[in-house]
C-alpha atoms as a PDB file:
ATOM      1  CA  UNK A   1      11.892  -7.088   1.737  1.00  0.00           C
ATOM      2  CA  UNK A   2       7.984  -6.667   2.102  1.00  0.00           C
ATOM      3  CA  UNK A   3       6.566  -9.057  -0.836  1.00  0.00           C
ATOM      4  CA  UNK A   4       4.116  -5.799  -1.569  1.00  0.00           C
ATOM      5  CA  UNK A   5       7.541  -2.953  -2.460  1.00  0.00           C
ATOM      6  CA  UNK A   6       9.042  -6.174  -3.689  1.00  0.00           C
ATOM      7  CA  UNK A   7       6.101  -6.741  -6.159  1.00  0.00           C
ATOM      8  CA  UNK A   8       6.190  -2.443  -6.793  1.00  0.00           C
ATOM      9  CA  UNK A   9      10.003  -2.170  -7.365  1.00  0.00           C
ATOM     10  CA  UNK A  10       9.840  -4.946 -10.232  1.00  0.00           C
ATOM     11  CA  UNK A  11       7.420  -2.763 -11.584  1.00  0.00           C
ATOM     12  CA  UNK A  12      10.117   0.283 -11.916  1.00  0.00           C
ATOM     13  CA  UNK A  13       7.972   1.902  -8.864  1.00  0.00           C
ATOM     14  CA  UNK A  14       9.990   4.107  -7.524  1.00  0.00           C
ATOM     15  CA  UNK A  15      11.083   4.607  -3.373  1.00  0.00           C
ATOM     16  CA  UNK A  16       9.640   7.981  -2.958  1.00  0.00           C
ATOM     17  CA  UNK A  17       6.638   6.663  -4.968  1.00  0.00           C
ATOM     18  CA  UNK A  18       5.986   3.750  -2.919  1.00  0.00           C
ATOM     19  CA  UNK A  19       6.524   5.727   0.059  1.00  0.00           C
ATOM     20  CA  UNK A  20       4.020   8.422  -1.136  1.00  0.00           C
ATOM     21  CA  UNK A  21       1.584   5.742  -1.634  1.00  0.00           C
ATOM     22  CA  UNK A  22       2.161   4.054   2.134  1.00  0.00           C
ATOM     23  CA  UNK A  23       1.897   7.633   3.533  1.00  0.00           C
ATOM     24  CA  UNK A  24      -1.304   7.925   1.380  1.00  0.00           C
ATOM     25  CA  UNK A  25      -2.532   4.964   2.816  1.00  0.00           C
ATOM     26  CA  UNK A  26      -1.629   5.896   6.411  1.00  0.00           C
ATOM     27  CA  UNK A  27      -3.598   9.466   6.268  1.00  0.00           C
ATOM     28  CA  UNK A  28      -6.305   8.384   3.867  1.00  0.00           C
ATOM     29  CA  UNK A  29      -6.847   4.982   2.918  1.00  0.00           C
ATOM     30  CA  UNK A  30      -9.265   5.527  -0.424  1.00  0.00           C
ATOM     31  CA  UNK A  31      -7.451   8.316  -1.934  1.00  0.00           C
ATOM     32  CA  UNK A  32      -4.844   5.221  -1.713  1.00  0.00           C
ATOM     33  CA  UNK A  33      -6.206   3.772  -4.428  1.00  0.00           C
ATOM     34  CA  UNK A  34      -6.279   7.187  -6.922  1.00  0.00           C
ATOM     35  CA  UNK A  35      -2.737   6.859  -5.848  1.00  0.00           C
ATOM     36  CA  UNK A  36      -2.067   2.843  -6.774  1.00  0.00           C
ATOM     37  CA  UNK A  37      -4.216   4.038 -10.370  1.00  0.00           C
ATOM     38  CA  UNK A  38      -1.243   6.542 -10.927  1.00  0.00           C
ATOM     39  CA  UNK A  39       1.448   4.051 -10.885  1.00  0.00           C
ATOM     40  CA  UNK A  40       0.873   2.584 -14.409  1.00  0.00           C
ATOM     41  CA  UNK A  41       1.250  -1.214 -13.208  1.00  0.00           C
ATOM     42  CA  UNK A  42      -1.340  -3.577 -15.699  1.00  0.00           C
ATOM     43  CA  UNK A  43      -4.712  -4.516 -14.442  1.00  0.00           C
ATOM     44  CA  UNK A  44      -3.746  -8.002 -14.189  1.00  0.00           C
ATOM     45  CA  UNK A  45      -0.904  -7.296 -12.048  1.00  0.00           C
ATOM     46  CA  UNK A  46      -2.734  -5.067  -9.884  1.00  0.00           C
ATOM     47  CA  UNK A  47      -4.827  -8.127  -9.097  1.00  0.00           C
ATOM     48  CA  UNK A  48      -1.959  -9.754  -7.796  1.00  0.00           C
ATOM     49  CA  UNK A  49      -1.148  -7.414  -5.818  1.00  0.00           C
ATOM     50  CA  UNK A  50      -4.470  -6.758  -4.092  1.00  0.00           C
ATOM     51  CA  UNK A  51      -4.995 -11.133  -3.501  1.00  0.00           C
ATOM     52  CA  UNK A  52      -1.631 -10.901  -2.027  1.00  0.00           C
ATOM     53  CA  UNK A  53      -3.053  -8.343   0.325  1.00  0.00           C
ATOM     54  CA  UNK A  54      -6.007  -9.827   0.802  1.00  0.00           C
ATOM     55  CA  UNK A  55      -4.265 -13.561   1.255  1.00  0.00           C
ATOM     56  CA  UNK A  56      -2.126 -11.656   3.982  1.00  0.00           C
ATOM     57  CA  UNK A  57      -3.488  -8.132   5.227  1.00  0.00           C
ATOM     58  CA  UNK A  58      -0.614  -7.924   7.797  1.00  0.00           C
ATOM     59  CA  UNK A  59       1.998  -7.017   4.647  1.00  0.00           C
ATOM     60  CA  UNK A  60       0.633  -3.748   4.851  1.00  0.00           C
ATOM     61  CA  UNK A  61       1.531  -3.434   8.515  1.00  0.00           C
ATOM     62  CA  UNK A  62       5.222  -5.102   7.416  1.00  0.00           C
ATOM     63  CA  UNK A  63       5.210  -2.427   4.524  1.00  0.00           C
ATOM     64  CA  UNK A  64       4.493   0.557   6.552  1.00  0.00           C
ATOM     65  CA  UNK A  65       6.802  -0.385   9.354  1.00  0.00           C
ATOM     66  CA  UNK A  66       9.542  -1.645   6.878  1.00  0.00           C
ATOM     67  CA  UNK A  67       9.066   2.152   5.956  1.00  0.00           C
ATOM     68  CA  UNK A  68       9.208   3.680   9.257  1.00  0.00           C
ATOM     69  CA  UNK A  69       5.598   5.017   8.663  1.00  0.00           C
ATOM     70  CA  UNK A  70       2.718   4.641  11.692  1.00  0.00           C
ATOM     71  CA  UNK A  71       0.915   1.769  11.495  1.00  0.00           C
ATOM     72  CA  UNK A  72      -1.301   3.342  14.272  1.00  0.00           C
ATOM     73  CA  UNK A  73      -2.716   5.818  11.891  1.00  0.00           C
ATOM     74  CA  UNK A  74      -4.065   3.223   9.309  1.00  0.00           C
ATOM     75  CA  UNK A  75      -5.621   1.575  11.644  1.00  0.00           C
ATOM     76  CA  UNK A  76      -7.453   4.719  13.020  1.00  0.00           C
ATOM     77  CA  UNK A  77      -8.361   5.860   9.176  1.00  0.00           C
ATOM     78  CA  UNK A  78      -9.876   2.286   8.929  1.00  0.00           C
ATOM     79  CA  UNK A  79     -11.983   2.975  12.327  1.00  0.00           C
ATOM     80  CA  UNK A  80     -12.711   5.807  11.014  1.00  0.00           C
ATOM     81  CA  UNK A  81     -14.048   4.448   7.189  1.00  0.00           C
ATOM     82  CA  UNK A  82     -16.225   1.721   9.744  1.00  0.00           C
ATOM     83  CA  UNK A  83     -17.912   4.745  11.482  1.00  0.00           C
END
């Protein structure tokens, strides 16, 4: 399992709201983190979630694909953020 839903599930996140965050993410990358806000996880845990991201950025591609999401589209939200 992706170290990322790993880290959310021990937090009692549930599936459908980890995949509502992913899909978040894929369409719309900063209302992502209004999303992540919503989940109730402690400050200092978020920040172990976001080095682990930031240590790794290719878990989010695992996560979304472990999820059968598009990958595709996060990267064209991010091109899009860059513009």
């Amino acid at each position: 399992m992706n170290p990322i839903i790993a880290m959310l599930k021990e937090h009692q996140v549930s599936d459908s709201q980890i995949q509502s965050l992913f899909q978040t993410l894929t369409e719309n990358p900063l209302m992502a983190m209004g999303v992540i806000s919503q989940l109730g996880i402690a400050p200092e845990k978020l920040q172990q979630l976001m080095a682990m991201v930031m240590q790794n950025p290719g878990l989010i591609k695992q996560a979304v694909e472990e999820l059968g999401l598009d990958f595709a589209k996060v990267e064209a939200a991010k091109a899009q953020l860059q513009k």
